[in-house]
C-alpha atoms as a PDB file:
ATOM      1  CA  UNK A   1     -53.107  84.332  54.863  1.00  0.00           C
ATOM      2  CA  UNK A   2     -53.569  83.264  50.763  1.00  0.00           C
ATOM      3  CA  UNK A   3     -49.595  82.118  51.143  1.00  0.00           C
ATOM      4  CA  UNK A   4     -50.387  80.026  53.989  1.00  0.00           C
ATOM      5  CA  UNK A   5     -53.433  78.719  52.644  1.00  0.00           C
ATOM      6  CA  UNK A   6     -51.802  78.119  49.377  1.00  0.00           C
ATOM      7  CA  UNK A   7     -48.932  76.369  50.749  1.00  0.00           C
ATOM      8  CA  UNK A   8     -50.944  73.898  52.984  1.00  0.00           C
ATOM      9  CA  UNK A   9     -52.871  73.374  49.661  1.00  0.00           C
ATOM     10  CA  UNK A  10     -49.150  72.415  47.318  1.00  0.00           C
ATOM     11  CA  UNK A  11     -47.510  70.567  50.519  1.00  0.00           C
ATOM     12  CA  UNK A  12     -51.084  68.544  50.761  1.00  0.00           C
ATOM     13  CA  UNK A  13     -51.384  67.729  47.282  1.00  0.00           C
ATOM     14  CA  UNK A  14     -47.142  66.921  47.216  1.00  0.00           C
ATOM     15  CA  UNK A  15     -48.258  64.244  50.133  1.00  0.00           C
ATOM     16  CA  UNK A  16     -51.124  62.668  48.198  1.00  0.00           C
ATOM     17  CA  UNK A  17     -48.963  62.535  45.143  1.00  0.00           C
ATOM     18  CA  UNK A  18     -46.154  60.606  47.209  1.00  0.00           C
ATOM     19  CA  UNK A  19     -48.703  58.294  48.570  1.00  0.00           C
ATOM     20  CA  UNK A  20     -49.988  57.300  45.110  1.00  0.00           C
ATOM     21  CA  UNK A  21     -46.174  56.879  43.862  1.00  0.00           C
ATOM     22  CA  UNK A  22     -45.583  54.231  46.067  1.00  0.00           C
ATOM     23  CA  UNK A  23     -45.095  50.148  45.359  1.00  0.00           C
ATOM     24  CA  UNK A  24     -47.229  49.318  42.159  1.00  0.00           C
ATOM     25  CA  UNK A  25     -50.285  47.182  43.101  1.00  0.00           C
ATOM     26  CA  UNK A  26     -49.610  43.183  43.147  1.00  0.00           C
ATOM     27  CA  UNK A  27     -49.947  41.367  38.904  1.00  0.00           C
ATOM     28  CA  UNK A  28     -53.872  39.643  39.349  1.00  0.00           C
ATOM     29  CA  UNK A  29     -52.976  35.760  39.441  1.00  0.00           C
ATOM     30  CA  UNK A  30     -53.765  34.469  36.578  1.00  0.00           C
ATOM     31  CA  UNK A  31     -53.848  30.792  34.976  1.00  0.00           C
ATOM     32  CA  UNK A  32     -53.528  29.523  31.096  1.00  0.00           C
ATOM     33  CA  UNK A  33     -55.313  30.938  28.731  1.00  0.00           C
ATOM     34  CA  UNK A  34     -56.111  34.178  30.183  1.00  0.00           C
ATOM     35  CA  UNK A  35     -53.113  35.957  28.956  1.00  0.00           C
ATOM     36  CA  UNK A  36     -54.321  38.954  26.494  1.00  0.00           C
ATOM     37  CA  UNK A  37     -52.029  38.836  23.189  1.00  0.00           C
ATOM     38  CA  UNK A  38     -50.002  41.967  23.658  1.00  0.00           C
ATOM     39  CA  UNK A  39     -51.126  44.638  20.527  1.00  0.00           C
ATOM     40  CA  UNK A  40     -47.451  45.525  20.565  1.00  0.00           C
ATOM     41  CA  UNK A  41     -45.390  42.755  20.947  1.00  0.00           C
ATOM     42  CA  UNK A  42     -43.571  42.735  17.664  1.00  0.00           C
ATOM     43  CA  UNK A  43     -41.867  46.266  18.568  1.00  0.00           C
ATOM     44  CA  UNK A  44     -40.343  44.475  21.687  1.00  0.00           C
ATOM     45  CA  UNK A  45     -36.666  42.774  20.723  1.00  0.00           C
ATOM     46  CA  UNK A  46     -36.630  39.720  19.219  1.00  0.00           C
ATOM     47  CA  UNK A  47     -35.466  36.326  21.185  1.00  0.00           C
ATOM     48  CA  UNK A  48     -35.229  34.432  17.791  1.00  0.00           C
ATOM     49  CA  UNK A  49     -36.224  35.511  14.443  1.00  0.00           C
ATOM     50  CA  UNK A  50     -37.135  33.030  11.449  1.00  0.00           C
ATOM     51  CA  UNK A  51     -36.706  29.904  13.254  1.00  0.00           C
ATOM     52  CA  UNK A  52     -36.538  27.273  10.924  1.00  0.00           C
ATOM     53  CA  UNK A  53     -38.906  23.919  11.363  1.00  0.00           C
ATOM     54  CA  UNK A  54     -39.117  21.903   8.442  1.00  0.00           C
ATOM     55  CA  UNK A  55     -40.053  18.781  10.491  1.00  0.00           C
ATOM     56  CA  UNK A  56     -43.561  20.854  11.368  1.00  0.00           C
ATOM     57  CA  UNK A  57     -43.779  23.255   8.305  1.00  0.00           C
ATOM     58  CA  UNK A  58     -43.425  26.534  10.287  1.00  0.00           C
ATOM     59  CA  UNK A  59     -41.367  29.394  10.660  1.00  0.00           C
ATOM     60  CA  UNK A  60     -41.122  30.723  13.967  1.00  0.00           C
ATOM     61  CA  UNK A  61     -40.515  34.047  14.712  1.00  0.00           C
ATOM     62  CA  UNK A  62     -40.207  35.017  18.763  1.00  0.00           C
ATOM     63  CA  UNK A  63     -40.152  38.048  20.939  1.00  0.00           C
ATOM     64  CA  UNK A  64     -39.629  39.138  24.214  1.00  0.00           C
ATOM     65  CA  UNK A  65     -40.695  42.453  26.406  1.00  0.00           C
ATOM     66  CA  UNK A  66     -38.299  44.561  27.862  1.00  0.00           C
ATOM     67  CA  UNK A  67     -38.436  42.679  31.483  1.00  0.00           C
ATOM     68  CA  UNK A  68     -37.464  39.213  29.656  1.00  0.00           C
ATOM     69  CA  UNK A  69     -34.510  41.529  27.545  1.00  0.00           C
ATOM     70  CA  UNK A  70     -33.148  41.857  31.405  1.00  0.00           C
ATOM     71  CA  UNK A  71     -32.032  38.030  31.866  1.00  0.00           C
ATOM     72  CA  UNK A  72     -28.741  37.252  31.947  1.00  0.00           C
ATOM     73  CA  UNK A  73     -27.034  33.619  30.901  1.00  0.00           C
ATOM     74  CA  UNK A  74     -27.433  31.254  33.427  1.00  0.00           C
ATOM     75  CA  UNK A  75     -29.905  32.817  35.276  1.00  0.00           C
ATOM     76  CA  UNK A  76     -33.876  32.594  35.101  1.00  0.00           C
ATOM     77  CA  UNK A  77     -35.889  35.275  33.381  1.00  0.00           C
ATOM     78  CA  UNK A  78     -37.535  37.997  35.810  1.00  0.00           C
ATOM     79  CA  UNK A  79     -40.861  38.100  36.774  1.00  0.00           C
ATOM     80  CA  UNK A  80     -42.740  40.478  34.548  1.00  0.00           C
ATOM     81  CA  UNK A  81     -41.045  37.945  31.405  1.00  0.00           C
ATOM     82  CA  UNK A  82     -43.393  38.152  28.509  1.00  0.00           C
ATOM     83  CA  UNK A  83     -42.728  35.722  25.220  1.00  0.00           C
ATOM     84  CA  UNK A  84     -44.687  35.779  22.025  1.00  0.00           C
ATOM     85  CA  UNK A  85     -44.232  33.161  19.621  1.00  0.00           C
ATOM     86  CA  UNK A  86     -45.603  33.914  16.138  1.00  0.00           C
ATOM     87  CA  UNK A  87     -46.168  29.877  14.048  1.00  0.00           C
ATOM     88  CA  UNK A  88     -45.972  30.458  10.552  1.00  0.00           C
ATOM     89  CA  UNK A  89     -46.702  28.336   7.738  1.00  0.00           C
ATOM     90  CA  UNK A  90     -44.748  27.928   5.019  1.00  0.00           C
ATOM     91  CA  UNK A  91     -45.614  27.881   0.969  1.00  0.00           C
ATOM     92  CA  UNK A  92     -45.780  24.048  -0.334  1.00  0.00           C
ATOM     93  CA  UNK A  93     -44.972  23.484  -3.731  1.00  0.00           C
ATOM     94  CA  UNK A  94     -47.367  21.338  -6.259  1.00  0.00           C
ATOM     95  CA  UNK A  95     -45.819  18.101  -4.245  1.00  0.00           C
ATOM     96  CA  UNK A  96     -46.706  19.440  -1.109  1.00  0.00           C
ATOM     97  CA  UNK A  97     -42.890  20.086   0.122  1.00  0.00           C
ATOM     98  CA  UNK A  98     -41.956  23.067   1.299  1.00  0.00           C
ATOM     99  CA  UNK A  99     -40.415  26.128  -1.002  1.00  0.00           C
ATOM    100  CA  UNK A 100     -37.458  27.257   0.017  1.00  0.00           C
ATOM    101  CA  UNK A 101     -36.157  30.907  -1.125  1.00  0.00           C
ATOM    102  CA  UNK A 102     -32.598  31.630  -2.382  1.00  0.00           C
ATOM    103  CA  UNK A 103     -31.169  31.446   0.514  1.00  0.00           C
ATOM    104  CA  UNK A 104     -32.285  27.985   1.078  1.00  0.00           C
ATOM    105  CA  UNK A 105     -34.608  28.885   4.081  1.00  0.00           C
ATOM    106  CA  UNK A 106     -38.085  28.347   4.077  1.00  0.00           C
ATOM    107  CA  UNK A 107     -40.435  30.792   2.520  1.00  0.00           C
ATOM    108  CA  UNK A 108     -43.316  32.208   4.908  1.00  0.00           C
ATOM    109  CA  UNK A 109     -47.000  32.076   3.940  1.00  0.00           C
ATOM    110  CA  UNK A 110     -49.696  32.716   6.385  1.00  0.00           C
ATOM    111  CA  UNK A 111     -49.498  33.690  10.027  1.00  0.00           C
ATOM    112  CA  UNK A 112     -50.593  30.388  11.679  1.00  0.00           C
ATOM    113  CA  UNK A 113     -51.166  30.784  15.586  1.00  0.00           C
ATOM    114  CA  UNK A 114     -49.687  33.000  18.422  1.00  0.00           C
ATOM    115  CA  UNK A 115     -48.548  32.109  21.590  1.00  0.00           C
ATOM    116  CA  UNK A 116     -48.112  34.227  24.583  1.00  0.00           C
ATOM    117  CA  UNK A 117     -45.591  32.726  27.625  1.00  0.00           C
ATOM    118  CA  UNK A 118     -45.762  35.429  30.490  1.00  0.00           C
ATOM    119  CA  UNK A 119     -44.230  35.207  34.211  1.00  0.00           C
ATOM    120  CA  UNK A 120     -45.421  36.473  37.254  1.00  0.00           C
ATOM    121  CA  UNK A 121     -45.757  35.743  41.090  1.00  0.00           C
ATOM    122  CA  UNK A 122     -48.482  32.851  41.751  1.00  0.00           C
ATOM    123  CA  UNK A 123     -49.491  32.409  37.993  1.00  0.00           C
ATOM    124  CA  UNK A 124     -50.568  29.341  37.428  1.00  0.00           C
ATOM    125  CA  UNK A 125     -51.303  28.387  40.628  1.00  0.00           C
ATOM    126  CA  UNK A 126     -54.108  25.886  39.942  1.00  0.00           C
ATOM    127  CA  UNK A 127     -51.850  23.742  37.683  1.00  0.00           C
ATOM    128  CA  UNK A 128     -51.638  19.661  38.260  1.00  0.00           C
ATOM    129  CA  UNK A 129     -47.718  19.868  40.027  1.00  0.00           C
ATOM    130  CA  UNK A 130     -46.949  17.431  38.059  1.00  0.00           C
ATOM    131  CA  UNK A 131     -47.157  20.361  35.186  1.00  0.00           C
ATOM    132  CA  UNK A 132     -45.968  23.216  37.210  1.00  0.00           C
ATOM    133  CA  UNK A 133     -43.584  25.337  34.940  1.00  0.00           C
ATOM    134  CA  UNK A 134     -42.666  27.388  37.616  1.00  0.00           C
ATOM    135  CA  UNK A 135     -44.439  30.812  37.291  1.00  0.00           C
ATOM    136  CA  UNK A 136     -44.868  30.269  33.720  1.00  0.00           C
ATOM    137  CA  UNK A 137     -48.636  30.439  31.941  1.00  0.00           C
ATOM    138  CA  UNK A 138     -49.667  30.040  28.070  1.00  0.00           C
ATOM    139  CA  UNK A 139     -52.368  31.427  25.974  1.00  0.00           C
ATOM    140  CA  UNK A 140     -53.189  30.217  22.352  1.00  0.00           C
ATOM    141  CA  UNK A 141     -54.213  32.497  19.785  1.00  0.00           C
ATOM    142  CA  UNK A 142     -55.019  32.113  16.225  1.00  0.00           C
ATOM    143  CA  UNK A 143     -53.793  33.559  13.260  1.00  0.00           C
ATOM    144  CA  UNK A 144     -56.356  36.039  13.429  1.00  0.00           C
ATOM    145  CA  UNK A 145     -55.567  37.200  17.055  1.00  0.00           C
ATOM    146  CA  UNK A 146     -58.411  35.361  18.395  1.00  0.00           C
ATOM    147  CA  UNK A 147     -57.810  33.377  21.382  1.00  0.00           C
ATOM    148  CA  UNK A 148     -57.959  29.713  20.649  1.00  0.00           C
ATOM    149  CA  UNK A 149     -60.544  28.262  22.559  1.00  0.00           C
ATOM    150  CA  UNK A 150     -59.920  25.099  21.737  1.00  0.00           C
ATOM    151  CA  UNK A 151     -56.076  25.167  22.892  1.00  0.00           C
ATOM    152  CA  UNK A 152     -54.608  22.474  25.041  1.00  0.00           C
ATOM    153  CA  UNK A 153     -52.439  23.935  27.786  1.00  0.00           C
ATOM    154  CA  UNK A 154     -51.500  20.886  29.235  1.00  0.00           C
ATOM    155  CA  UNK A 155     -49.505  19.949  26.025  1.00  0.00           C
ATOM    156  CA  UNK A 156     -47.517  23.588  26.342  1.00  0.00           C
ATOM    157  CA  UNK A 157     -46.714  22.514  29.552  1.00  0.00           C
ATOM    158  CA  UNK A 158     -45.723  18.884  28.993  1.00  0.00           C
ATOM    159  CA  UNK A 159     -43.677  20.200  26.009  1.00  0.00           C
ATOM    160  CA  UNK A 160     -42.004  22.856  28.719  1.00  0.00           C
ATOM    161  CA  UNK A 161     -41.244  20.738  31.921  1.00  0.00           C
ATOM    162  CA  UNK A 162     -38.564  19.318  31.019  1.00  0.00           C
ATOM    163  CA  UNK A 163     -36.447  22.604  30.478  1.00  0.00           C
ATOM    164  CA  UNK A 164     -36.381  23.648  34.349  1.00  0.00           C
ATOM    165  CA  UNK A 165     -32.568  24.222  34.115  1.00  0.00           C
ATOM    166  CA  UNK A 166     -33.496  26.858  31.485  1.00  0.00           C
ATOM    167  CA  UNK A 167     -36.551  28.235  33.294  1.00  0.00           C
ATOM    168  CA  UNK A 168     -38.936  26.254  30.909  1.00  0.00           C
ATOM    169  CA  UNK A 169     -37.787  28.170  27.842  1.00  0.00           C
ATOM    170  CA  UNK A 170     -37.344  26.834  24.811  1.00  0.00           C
ATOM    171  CA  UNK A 171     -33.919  27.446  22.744  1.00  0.00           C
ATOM    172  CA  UNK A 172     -32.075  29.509  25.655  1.00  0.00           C
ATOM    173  CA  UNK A 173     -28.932  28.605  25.010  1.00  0.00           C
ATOM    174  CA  UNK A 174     -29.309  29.477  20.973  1.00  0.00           C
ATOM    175  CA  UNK A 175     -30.637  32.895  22.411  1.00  0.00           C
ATOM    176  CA  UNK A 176     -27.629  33.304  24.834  1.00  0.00           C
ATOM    177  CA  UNK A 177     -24.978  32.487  22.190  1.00  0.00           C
ATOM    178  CA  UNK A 178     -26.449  34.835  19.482  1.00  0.00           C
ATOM    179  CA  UNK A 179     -26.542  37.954  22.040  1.00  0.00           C
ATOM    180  CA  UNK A 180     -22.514  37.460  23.058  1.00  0.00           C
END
């Protein structure tokens, strides 16, 4: 009787467990500037490292989670794609140009602002189409990791549109070439 009992008891508790393992529930649709600023992000592989942007100042250093690391050349980046962009500025000399090391690159100073570019089914939904980046949403943060109130999305996705052929991403070719 305690083996019967006992067995109802494992194959009921198997069943639960099999209903709980099944499709993960739906991403919450979300819209710019609600994207947290993942606390990991700069374990994740980088997309670009110590981009180089004298016109604006900066080094740029970018990642990508594991679900972007998936996209192939030529084709769009999964849903699930996360991006962080770290904006750094760069030490001025006494003129106000920019140092440049050794090496000739630009010399980082202080961490400037964050950006977050994450992908998912409906995000974004409320954008103007004229601004639609596909699934694509932005959040602003500043150096600090606080989110930047103040940010303008609209000029993330003006800036963005017109790279639909590379699924709104900035430098995918120069990331495509460097991973052959």
């Amino acid at each position: 009787m305690q083996k019967k009992i006992l067995g109802a008891v494992v194959a009921g508790l198997i069943i639960a467990g099999c209903s709980q393992m099944s499709a993960p529930p739906p991403v919450a649709a979300l819209n710019d500037g609600q994207l947290p600023l993942p606390a990991d992000y700069r374990t994740w592989p980088t997309f670009l490292g110590a981009v180089q942007r004298d016109d604006a100042k900066q080094i740029r250093d970018i990642y990508m989670n594991a679900q972007a690391k998936k996209a192939a050349p030529g084709e769009a980046f999964p849903q699930g794609s996360t991006f962080v962009m770290e904006n750094w500025s760069v030490k001025l000399d006494g003129a106000g140009k920019p140092v440049k090391g050794a090496d000739g690159k630009l010399v980082k100073d202080k961490l400037a602002a964050v950006f977050v570019m994450g992908k998912n089914p409906g995000w974004g939904a409320d954008v103007p189409a004229a601004q639609k980046n596909g699934d694509w949403i932005y959040s602003a943060f500043k150096g600090t990791g606080e989110l930047n109130g103040e940010a303008k999305y609209d000029t993330c996705r003006t800036c963005h549109t017109p790279l639909k052929a590379k699924d709104y991403v900035f430098r995918y070719d120069e990331h495509f070439a460097a991973v052959k």
